[in-house]
PDB file of N, CA and C in Angstrom:
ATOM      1  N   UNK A   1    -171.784  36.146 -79.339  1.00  0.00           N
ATOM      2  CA  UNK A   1    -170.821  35.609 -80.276  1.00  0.00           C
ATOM      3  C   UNK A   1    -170.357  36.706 -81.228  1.00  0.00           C
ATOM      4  N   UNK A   2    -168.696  36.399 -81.814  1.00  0.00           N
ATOM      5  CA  UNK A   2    -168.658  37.613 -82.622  1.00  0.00           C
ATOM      6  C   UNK A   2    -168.386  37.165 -83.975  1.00  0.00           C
ATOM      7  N   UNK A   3    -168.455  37.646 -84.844  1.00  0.00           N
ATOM      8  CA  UNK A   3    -168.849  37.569 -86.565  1.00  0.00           C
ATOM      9  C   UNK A   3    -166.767  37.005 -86.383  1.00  0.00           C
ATOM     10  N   UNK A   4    -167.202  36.046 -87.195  1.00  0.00           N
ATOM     11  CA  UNK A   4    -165.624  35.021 -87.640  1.00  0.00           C
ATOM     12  C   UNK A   4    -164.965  36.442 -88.629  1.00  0.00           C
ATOM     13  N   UNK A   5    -165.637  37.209 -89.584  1.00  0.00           N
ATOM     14  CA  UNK A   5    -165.314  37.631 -90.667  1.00  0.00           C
ATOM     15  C   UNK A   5    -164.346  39.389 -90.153  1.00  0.00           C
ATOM     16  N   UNK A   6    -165.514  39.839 -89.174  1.00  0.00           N
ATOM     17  CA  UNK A   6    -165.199  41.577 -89.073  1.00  0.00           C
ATOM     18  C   UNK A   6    -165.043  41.574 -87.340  1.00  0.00           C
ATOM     19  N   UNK A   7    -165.398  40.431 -86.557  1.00  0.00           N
ATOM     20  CA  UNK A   7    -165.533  40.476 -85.009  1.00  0.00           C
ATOM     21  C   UNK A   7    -166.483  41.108 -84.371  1.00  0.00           C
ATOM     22  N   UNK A   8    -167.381  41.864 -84.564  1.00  0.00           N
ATOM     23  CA  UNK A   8    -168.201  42.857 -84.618  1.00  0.00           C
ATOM     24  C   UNK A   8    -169.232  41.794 -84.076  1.00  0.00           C
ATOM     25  N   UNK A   9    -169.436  42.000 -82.938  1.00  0.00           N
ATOM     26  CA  UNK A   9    -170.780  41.128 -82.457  1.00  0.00           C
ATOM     27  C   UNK A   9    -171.954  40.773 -83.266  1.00  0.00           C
ATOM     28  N   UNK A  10    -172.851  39.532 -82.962  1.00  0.00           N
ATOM     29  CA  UNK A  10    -174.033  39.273 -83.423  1.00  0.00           C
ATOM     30  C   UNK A  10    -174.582  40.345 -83.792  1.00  0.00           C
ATOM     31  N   UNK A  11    -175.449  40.706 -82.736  1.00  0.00           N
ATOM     32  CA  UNK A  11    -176.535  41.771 -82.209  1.00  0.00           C
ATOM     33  C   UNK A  11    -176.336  42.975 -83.251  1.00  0.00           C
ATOM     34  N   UNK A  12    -174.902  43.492 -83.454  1.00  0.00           N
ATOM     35  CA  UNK A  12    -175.075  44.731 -84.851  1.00  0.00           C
ATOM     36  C   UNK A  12    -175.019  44.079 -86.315  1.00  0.00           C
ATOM     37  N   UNK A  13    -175.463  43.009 -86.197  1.00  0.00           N
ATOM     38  CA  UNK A  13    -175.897  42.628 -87.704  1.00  0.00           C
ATOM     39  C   UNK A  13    -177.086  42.535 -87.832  1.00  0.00           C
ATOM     40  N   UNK A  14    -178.033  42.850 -89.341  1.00  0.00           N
ATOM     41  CA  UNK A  14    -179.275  42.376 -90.236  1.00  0.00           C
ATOM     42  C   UNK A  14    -179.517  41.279 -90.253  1.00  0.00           C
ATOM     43  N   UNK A  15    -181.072  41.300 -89.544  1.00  0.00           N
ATOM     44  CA  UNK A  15    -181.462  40.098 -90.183  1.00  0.00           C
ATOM     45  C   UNK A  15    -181.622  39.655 -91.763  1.00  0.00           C
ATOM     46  N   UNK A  16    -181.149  38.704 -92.084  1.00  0.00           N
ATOM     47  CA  UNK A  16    -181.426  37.942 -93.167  1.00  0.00           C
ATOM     48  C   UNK A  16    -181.892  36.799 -93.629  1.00  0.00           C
ATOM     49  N   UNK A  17    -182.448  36.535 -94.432  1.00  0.00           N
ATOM     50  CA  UNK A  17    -183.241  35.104 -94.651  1.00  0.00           C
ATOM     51  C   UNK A  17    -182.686  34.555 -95.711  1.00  0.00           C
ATOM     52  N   UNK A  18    -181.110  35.216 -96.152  1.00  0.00           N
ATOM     53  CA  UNK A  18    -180.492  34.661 -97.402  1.00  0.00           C
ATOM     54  C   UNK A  18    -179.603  33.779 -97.283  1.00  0.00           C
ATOM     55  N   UNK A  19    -179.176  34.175 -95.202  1.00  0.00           N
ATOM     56  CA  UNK A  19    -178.037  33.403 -94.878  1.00  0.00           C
ATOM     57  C   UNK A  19    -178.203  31.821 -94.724  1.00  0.00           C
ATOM     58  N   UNK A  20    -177.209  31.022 -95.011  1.00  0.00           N
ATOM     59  CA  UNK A  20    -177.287  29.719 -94.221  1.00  0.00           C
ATOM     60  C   UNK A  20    -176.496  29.952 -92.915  1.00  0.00           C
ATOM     61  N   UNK A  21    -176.324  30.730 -92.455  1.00  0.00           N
ATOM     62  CA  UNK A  21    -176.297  30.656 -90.777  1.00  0.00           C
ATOM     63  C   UNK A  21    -177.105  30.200 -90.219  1.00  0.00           C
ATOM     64  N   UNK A  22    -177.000  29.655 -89.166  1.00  0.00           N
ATOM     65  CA  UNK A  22    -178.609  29.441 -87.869  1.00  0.00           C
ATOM     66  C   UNK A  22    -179.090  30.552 -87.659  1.00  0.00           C
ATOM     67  N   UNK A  23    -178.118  31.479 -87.352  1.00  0.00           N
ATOM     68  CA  UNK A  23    -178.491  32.809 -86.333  1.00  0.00           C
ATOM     69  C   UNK A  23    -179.055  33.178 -87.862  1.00  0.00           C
ATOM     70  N   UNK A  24    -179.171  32.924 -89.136  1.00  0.00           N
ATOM     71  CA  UNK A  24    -179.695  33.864 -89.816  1.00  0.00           C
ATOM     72  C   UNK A  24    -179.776  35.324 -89.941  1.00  0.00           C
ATOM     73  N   UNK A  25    -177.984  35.913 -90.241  1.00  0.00           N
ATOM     74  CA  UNK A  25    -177.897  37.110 -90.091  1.00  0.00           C
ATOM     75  C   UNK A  25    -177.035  38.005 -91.243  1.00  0.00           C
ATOM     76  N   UNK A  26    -177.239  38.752 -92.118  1.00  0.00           N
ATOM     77  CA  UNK A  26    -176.923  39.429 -93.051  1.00  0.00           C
ATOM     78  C   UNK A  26    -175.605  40.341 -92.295  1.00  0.00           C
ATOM     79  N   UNK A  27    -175.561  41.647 -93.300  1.00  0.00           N
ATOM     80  CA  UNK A  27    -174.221  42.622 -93.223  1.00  0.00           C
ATOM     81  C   UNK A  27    -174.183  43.504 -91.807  1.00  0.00           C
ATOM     82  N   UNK A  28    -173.116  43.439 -91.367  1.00  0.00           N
ATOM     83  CA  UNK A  28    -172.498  44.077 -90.607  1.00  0.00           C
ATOM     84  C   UNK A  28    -173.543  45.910 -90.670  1.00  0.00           C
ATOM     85  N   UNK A  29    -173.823  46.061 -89.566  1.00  0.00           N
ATOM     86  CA  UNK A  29    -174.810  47.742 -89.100  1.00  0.00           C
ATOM     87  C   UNK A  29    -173.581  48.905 -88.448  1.00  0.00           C
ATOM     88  N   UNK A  30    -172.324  48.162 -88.520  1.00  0.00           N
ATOM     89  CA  UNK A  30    -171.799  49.530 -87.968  1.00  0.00           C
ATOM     90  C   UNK A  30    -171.053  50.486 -89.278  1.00  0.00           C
ATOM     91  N   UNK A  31    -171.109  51.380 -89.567  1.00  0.00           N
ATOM     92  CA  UNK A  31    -170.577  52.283 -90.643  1.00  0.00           C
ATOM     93  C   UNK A  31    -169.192  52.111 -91.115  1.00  0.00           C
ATOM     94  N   UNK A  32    -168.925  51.855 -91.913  1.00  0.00           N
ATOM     95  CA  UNK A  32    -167.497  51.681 -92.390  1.00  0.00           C
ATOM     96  C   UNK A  32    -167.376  50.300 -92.817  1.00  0.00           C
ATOM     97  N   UNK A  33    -167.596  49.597 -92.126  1.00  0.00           N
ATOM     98  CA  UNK A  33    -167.959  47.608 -92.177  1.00  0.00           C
ATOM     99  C   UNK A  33    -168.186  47.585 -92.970  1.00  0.00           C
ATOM    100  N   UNK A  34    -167.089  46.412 -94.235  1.00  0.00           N
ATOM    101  CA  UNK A  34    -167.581  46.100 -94.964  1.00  0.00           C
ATOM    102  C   UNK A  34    -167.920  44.249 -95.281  1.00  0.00           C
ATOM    103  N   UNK A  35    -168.267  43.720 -94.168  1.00  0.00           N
ATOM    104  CA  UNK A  35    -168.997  42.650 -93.817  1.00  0.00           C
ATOM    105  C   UNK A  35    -170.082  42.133 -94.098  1.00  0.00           C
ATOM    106  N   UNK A  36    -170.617  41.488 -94.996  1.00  0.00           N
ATOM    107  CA  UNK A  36    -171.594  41.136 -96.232  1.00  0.00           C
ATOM    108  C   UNK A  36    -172.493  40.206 -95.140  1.00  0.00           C
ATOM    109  N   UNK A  37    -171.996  39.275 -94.191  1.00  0.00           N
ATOM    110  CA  UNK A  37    -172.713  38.038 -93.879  1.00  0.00           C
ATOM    111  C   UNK A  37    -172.268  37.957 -92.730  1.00  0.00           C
ATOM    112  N   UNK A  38    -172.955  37.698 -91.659  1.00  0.00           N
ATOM    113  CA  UNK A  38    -172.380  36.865 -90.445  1.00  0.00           C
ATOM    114  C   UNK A  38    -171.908  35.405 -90.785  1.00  0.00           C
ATOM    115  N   UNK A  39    -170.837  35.222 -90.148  1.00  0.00           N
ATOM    116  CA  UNK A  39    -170.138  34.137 -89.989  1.00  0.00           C
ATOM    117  C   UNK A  39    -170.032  33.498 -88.909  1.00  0.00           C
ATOM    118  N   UNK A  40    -170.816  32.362 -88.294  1.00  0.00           N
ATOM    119  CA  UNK A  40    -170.245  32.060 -86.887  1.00  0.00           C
ATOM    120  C   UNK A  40    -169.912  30.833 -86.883  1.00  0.00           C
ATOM    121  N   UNK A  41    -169.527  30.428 -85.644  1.00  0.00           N
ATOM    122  CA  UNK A  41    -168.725  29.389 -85.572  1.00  0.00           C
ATOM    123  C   UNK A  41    -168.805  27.595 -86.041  1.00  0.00           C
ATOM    124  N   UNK A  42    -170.079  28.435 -85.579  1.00  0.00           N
ATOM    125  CA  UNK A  42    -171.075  26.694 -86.144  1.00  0.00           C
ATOM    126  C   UNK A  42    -170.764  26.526 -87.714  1.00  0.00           C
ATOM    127  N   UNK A  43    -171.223  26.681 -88.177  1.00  0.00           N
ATOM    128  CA  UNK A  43    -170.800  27.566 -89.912  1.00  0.00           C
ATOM    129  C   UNK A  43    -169.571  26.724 -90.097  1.00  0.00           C
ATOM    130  N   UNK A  44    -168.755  27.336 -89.625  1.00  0.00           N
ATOM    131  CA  UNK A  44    -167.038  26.856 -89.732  1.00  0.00           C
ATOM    132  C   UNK A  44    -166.871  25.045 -89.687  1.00  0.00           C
ATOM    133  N   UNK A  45    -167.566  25.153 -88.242  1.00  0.00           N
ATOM    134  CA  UNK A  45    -166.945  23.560 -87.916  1.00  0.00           C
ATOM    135  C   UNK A  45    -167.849  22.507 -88.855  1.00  0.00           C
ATOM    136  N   UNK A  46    -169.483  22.970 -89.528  1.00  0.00           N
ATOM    137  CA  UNK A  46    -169.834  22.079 -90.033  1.00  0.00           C
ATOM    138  C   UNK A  46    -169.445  21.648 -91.622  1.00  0.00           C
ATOM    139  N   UNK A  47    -168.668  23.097 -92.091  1.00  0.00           N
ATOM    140  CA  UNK A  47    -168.258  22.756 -92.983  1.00  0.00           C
ATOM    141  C   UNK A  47    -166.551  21.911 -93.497  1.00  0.00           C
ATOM    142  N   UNK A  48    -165.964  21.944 -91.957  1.00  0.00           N
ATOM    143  CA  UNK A  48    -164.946  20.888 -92.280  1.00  0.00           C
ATOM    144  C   UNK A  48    -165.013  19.736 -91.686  1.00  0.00           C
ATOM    145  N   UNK A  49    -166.321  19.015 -91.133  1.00  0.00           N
ATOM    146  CA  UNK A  49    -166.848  18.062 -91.008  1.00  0.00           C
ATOM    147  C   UNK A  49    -167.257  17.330 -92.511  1.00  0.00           C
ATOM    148  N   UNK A  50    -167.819  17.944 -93.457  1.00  0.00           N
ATOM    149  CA  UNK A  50    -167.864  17.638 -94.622  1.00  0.00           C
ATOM    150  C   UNK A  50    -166.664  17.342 -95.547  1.00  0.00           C
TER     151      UNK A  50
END
């Protein structure tokens, strides 16, 4: 899956335990990125279910 925010696949992001993602995944690992949080899709749809 790729980050909603920078596109930048899962897999080159930090783990984090701050996110409310599932995948539980912090900032973007490739240099220059300035991508704070993974964003994925799930994320999206549950919040305009609300």
């Amino acid at each position: 899956m790729n980050c909603k925010r920078c596109h930048h696949v899962a897999q080159i992001h930090e783990s984090s335990t701050q996110s409310d993602s599932l995948m539980r995944l912090g900032k973007c690992a490739i240099p220059g990125c300035t991508c704070k949080q993974y964003l994925d899709s799930i994320e999206q749809i549950d919040d305009e279910l609300l």
